[in-house]
Every structure is written in C-alpha cells, then in structure tokens.
C-alpha atoms as a PDB file:
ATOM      1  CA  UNK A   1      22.660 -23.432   9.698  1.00  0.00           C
ATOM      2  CA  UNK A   2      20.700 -23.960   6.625  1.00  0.00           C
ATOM      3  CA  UNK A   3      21.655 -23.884   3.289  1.00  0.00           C
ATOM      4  CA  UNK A   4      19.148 -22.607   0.607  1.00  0.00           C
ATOM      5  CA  UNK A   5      20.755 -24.842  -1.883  1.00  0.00           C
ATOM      6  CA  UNK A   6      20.997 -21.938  -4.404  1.00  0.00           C
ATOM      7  CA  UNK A   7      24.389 -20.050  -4.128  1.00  0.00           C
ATOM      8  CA  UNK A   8      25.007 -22.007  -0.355  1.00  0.00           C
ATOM      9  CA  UNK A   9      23.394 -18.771   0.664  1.00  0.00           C
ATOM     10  CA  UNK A  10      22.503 -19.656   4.535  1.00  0.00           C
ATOM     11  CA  UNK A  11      18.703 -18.969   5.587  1.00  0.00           C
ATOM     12  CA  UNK A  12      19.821 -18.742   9.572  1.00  0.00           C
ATOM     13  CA  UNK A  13      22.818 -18.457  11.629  1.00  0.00           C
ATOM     14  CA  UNK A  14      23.716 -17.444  14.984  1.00  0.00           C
ATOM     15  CA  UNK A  15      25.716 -14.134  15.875  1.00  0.00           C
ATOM     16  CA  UNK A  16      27.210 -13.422  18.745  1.00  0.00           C
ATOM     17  CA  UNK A  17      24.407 -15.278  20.459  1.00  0.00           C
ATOM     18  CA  UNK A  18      22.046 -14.352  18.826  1.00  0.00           C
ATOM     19  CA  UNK A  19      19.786 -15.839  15.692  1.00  0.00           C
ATOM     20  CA  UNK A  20      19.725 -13.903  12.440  1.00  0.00           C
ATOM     21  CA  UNK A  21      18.006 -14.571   9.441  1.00  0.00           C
ATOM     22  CA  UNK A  22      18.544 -13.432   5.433  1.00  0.00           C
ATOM     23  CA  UNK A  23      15.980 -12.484   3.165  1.00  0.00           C
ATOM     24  CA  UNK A  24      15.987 -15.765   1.532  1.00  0.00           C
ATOM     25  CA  UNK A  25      14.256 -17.183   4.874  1.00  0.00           C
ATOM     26  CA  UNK A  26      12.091 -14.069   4.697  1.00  0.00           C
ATOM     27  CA  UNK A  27      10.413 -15.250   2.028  1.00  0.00           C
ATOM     28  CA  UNK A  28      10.304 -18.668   3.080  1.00  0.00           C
ATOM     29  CA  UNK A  29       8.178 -17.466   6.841  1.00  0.00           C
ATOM     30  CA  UNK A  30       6.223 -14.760   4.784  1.00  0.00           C
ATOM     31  CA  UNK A  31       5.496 -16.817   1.700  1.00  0.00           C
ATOM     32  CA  UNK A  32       6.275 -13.011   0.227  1.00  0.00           C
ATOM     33  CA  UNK A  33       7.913 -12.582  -2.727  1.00  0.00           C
ATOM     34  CA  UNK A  34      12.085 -11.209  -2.867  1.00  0.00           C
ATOM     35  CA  UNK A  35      10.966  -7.908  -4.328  1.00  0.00           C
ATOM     36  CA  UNK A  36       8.423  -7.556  -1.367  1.00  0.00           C
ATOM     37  CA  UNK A  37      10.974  -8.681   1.262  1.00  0.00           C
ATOM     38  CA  UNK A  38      13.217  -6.096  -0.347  1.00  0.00           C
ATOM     39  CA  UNK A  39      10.116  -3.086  -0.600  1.00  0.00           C
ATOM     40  CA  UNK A  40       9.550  -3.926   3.108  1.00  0.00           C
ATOM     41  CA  UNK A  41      12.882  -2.908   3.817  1.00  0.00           C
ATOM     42  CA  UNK A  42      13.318  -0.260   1.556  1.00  0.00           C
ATOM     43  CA  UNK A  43       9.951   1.366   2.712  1.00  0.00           C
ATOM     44  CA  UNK A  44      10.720   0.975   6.318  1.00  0.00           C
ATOM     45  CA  UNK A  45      11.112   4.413   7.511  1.00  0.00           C
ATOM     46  CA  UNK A  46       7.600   5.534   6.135  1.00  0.00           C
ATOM     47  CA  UNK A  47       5.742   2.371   8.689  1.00  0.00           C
ATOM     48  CA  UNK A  48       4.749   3.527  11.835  1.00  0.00           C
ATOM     49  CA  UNK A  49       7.536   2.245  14.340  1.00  0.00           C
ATOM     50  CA  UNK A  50       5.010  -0.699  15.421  1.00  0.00           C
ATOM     51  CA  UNK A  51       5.307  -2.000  11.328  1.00  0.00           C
ATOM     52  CA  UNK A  52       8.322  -1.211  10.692  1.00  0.00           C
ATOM     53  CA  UNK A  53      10.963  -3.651   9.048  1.00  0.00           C
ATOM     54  CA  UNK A  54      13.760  -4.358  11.447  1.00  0.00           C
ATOM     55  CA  UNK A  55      16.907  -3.387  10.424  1.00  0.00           C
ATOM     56  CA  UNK A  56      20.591  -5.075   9.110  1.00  0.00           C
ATOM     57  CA  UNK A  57      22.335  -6.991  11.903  1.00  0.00           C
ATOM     58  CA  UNK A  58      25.050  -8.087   9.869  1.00  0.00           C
ATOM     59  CA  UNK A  59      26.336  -8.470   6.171  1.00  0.00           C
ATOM     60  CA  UNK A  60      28.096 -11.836   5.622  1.00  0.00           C
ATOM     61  CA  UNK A  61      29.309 -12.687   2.281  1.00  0.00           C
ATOM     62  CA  UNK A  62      27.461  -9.797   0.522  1.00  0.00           C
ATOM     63  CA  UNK A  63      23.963 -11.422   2.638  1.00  0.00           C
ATOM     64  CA  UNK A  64      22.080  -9.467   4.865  1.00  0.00           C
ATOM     65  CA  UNK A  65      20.985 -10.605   8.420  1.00  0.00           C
ATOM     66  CA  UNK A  66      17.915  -9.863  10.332  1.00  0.00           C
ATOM     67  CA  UNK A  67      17.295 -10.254  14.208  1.00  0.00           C
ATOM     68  CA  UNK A  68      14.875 -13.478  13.910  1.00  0.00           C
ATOM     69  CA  UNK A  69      12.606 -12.232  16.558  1.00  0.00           C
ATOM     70  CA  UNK A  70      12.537  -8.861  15.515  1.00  0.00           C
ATOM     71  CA  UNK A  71      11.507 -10.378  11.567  1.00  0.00           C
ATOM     72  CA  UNK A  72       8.630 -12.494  13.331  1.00  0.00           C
ATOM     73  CA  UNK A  73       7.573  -9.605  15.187  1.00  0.00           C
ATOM     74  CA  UNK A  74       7.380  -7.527  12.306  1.00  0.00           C
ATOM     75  CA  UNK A  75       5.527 -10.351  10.269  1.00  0.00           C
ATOM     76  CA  UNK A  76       2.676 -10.533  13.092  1.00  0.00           C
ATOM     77  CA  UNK A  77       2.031  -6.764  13.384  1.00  0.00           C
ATOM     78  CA  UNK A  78       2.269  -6.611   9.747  1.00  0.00           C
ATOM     79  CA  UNK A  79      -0.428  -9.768   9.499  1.00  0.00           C
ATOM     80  CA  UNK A  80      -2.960  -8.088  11.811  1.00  0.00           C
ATOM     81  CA  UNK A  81      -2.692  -4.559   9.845  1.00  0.00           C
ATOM     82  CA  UNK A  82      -3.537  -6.294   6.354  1.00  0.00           C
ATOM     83  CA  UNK A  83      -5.073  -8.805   7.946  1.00  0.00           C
ATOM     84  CA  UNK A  84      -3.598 -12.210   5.702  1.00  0.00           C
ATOM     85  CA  UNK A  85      -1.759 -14.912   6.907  1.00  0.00           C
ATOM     86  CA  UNK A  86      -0.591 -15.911   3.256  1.00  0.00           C
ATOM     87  CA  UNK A  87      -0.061 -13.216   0.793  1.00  0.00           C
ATOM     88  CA  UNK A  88      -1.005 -12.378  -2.634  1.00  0.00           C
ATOM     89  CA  UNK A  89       1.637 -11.829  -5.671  1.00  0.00           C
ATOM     90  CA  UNK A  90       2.075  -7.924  -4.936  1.00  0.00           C
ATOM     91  CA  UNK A  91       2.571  -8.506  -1.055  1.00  0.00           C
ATOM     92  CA  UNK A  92      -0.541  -6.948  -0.072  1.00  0.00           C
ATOM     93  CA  UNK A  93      -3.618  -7.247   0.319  1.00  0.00           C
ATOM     94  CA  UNK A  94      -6.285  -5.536  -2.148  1.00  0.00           C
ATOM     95  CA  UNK A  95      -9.629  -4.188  -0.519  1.00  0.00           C
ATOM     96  CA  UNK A  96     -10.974  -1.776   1.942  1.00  0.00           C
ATOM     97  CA  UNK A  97      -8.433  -0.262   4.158  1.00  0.00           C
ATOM     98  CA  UNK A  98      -5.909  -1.302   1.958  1.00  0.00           C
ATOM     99  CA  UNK A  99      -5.110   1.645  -0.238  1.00  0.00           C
ATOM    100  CA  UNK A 100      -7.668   3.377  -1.945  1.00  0.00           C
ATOM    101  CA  UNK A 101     -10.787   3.845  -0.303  1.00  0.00           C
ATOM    102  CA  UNK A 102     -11.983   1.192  -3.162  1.00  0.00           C
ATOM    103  CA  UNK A 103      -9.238  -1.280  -2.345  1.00  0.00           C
ATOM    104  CA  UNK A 104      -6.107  -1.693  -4.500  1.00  0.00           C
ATOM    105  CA  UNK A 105      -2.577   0.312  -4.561  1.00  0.00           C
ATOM    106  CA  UNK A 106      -2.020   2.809  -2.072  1.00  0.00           C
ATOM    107  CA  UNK A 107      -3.000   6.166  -3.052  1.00  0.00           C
ATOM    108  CA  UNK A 108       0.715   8.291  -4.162  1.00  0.00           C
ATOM    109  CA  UNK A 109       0.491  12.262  -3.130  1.00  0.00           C
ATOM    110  CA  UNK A 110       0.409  13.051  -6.921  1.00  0.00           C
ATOM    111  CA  UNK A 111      -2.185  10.967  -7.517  1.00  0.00           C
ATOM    112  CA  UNK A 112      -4.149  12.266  -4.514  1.00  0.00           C
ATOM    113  CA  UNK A 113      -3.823  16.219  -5.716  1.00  0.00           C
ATOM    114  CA  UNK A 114      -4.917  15.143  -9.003  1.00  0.00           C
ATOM    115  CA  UNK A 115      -7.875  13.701  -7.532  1.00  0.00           C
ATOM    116  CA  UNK A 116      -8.668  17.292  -5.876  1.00  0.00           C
ATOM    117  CA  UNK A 117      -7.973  19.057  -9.191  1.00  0.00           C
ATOM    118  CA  UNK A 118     -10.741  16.877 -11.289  1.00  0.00           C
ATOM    119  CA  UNK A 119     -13.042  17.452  -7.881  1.00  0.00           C
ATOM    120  CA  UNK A 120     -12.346  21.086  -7.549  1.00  0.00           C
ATOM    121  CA  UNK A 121     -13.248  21.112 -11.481  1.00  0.00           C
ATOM    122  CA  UNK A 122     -16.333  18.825 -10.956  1.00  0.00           C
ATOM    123  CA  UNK A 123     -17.796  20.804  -7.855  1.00  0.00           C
ATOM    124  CA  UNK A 124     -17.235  23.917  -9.782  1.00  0.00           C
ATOM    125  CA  UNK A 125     -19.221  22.715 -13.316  1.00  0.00           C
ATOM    126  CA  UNK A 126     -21.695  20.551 -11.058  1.00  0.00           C
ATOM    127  CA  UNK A 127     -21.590  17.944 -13.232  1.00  0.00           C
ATOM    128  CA  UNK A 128     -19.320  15.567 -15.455  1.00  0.00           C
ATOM    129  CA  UNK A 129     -18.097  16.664 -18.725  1.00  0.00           C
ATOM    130  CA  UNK A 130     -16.978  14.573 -21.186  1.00  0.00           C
ATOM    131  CA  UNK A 131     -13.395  15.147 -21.810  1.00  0.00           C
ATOM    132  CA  UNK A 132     -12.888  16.185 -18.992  1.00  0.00           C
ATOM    133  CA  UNK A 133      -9.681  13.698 -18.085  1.00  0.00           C
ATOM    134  CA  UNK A 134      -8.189  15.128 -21.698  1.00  0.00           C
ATOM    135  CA  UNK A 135      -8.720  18.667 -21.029  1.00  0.00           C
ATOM    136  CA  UNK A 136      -6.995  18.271 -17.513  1.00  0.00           C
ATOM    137  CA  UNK A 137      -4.004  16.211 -19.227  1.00  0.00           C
ATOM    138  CA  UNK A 138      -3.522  19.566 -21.611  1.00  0.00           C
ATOM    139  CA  UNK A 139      -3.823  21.966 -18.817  1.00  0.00           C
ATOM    140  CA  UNK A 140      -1.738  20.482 -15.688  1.00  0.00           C
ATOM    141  CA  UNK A 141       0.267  17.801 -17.658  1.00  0.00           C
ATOM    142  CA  UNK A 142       0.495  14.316 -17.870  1.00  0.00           C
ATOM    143  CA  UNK A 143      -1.119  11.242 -18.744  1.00  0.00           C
ATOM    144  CA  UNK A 144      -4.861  11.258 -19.908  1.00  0.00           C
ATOM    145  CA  UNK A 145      -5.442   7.985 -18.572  1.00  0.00           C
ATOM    146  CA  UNK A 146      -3.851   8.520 -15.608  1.00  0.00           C
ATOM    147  CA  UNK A 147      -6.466  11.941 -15.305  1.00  0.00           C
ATOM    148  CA  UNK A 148      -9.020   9.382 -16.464  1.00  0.00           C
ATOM    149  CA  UNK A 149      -8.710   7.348 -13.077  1.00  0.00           C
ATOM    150  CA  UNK A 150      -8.323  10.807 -10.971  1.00  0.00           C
ATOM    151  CA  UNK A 151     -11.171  11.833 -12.816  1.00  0.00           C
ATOM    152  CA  UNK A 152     -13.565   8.641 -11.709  1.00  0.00           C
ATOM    153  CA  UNK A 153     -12.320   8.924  -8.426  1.00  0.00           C
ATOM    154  CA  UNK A 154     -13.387  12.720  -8.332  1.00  0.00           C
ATOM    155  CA  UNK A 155     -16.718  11.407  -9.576  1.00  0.00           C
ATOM    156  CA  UNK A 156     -17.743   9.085  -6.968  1.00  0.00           C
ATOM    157  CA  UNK A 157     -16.539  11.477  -4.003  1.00  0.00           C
ATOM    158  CA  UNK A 158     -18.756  13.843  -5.736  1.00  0.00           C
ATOM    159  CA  UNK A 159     -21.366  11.950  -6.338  1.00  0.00           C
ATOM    160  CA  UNK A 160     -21.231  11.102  -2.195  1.00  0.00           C
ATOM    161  CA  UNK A 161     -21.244  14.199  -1.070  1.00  0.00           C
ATOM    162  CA  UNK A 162     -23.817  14.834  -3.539  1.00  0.00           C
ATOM    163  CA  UNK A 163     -25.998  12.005  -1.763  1.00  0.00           C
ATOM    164  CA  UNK A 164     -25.186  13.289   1.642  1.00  0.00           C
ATOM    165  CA  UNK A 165     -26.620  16.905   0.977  1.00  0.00           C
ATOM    166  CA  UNK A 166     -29.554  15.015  -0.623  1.00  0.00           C
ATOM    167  CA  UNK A 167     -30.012  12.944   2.650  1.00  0.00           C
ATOM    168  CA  UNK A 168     -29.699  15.914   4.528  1.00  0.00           C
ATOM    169  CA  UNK A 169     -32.237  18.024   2.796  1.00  0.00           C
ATOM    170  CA  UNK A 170     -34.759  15.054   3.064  1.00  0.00           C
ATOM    171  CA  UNK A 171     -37.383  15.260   6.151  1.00  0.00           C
ATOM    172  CA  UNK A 172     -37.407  12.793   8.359  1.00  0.00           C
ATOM    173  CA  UNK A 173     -39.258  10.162   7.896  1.00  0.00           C
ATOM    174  CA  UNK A 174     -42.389  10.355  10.080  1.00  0.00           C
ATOM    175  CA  UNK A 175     -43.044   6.654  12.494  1.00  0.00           C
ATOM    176  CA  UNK A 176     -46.753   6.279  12.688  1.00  0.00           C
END
C-alpha cells in the first residue's frame, strides 16, 4: 500500500481480495489531470458501456476505490478511441473525430441547434449577411459571440454543400 505522501491518502490497496485503486493513482497511470479523473466519472453514464468509467468499489476514509483492472481496462479502450497514450491539459485530444467536425470541444445540443438556426437562415438568404450572428442573438437569445461561432460553423456546412451541388452539376470530365 502506497502512500501519496499528501494527506497519507493511499494510491492502492487490496479489498477483500481484490486490488483497488483511488483517483490519486488515476492520475498517476493516466498522466490525466484530477478534474479529468473526476469528469470521467461524472460523465460515465453518457460513454458507450465499452468506455465507460468503472464504478466505486469502496469509500475508505472519505477516498474512493476503483477495481484496478476494471481502471486499466477503461484507460486502454479509452486510449484507442482518442487515440493518445499521454494526454493533453483538457484530457482530450483536439482534432478530427474528436468533437467538432474541425477538432476541439465536443459539440453541446444547444450549440448544435444553433448551428441549424444560422444554416436554416443562411440556406434561406443564400448567402452571408453581415450581422447576421447579432441579429440571431436579438431574435433567439443569447450571446452574440457565441451566434458568431454557430454562425461560421453554418457557413462552412453551407459552403460544402454548396460545393457538392457544384460538383454535381459539373460534366464529367471526358478521358481522351
């Protein structure tokens, strides 16, 4: 049983036969932050079973314990879906796949309507208008920057399928 050193919180113990770990030693195998290890956790039920956190074994002295083999199973699945061994500060990893079809933060459900308001408003003009984040702000609330970023978004899915009922307009190209 190892002692962190800080509080004589232990990293690992055994109970009833079987080896548990705390957060602290979480973070240690991860190289993730507390505030991840505790996200992970707290986000558990929305991961698909496969990803999923494991859950409390045991509370000893106000610590939680984790089945170790059910934390190192988590931390490979959760390695080959975000595809890192080591971690960035925000415990993810930013690029495709990873949130936003850009890379970055996951995309929230408000965030995502938003996104279909400014393209419902930008298929319907045709074009960009400037303001437009603003005028959206007044009319369905919020922030205007926050629009501002729903609006962009809105722009470049436009602009795609824009480019795709360009392509598809074009003849082929004839092979001599």
């Amino acid at each position: 049983m190892e002692p962190t050193g800080k509080n004589d919180v232990r990293l690992r113990r055994v109970v009833e036969g079987r080896a548990v770990v705390s957060r602290a030693w979480i973070t240690r195998y991860t190289g993730a932050g507390r505030s991840t290890v505790a996200r992970w956790y707290a986000l558990r039920h929305e991961q698909p079973q496969e990803r999923r956190h494991p859950e409390r074994v045991v509370t000893i002295d106000r610590v939680d314990y984790y089945d170790q083999a059910e934390v190192e199973r988590f931390w490979a699945a959760h390695q080959e879906a975000v595809g890192t061994a080591l971690l960035g500060v925000s415990g993810r990893k930013s690029g495709v796949e990873h949130g936003e079809p850009r890379g970055g933060r996951p995309v929230s459900a408000e965030r995502a309507q938003a996104v279909q308001v400014a393209l419902a408003e930008l298929r319907r003009t045709n074009e960009h208008q400037r303001g437009l984040a603003g005028r959206l702000a007044r009319t369905h609330g919020g922030n205007e920057r926050t629009w501002a970023r729903a609006v962009t978004d809105a722009r470049a899915i436009h602009a795609a399928e824009l480019g795709a009922d360009n392509n598809a307009q074009r003849p082929a190209p004839q092979q001599e």
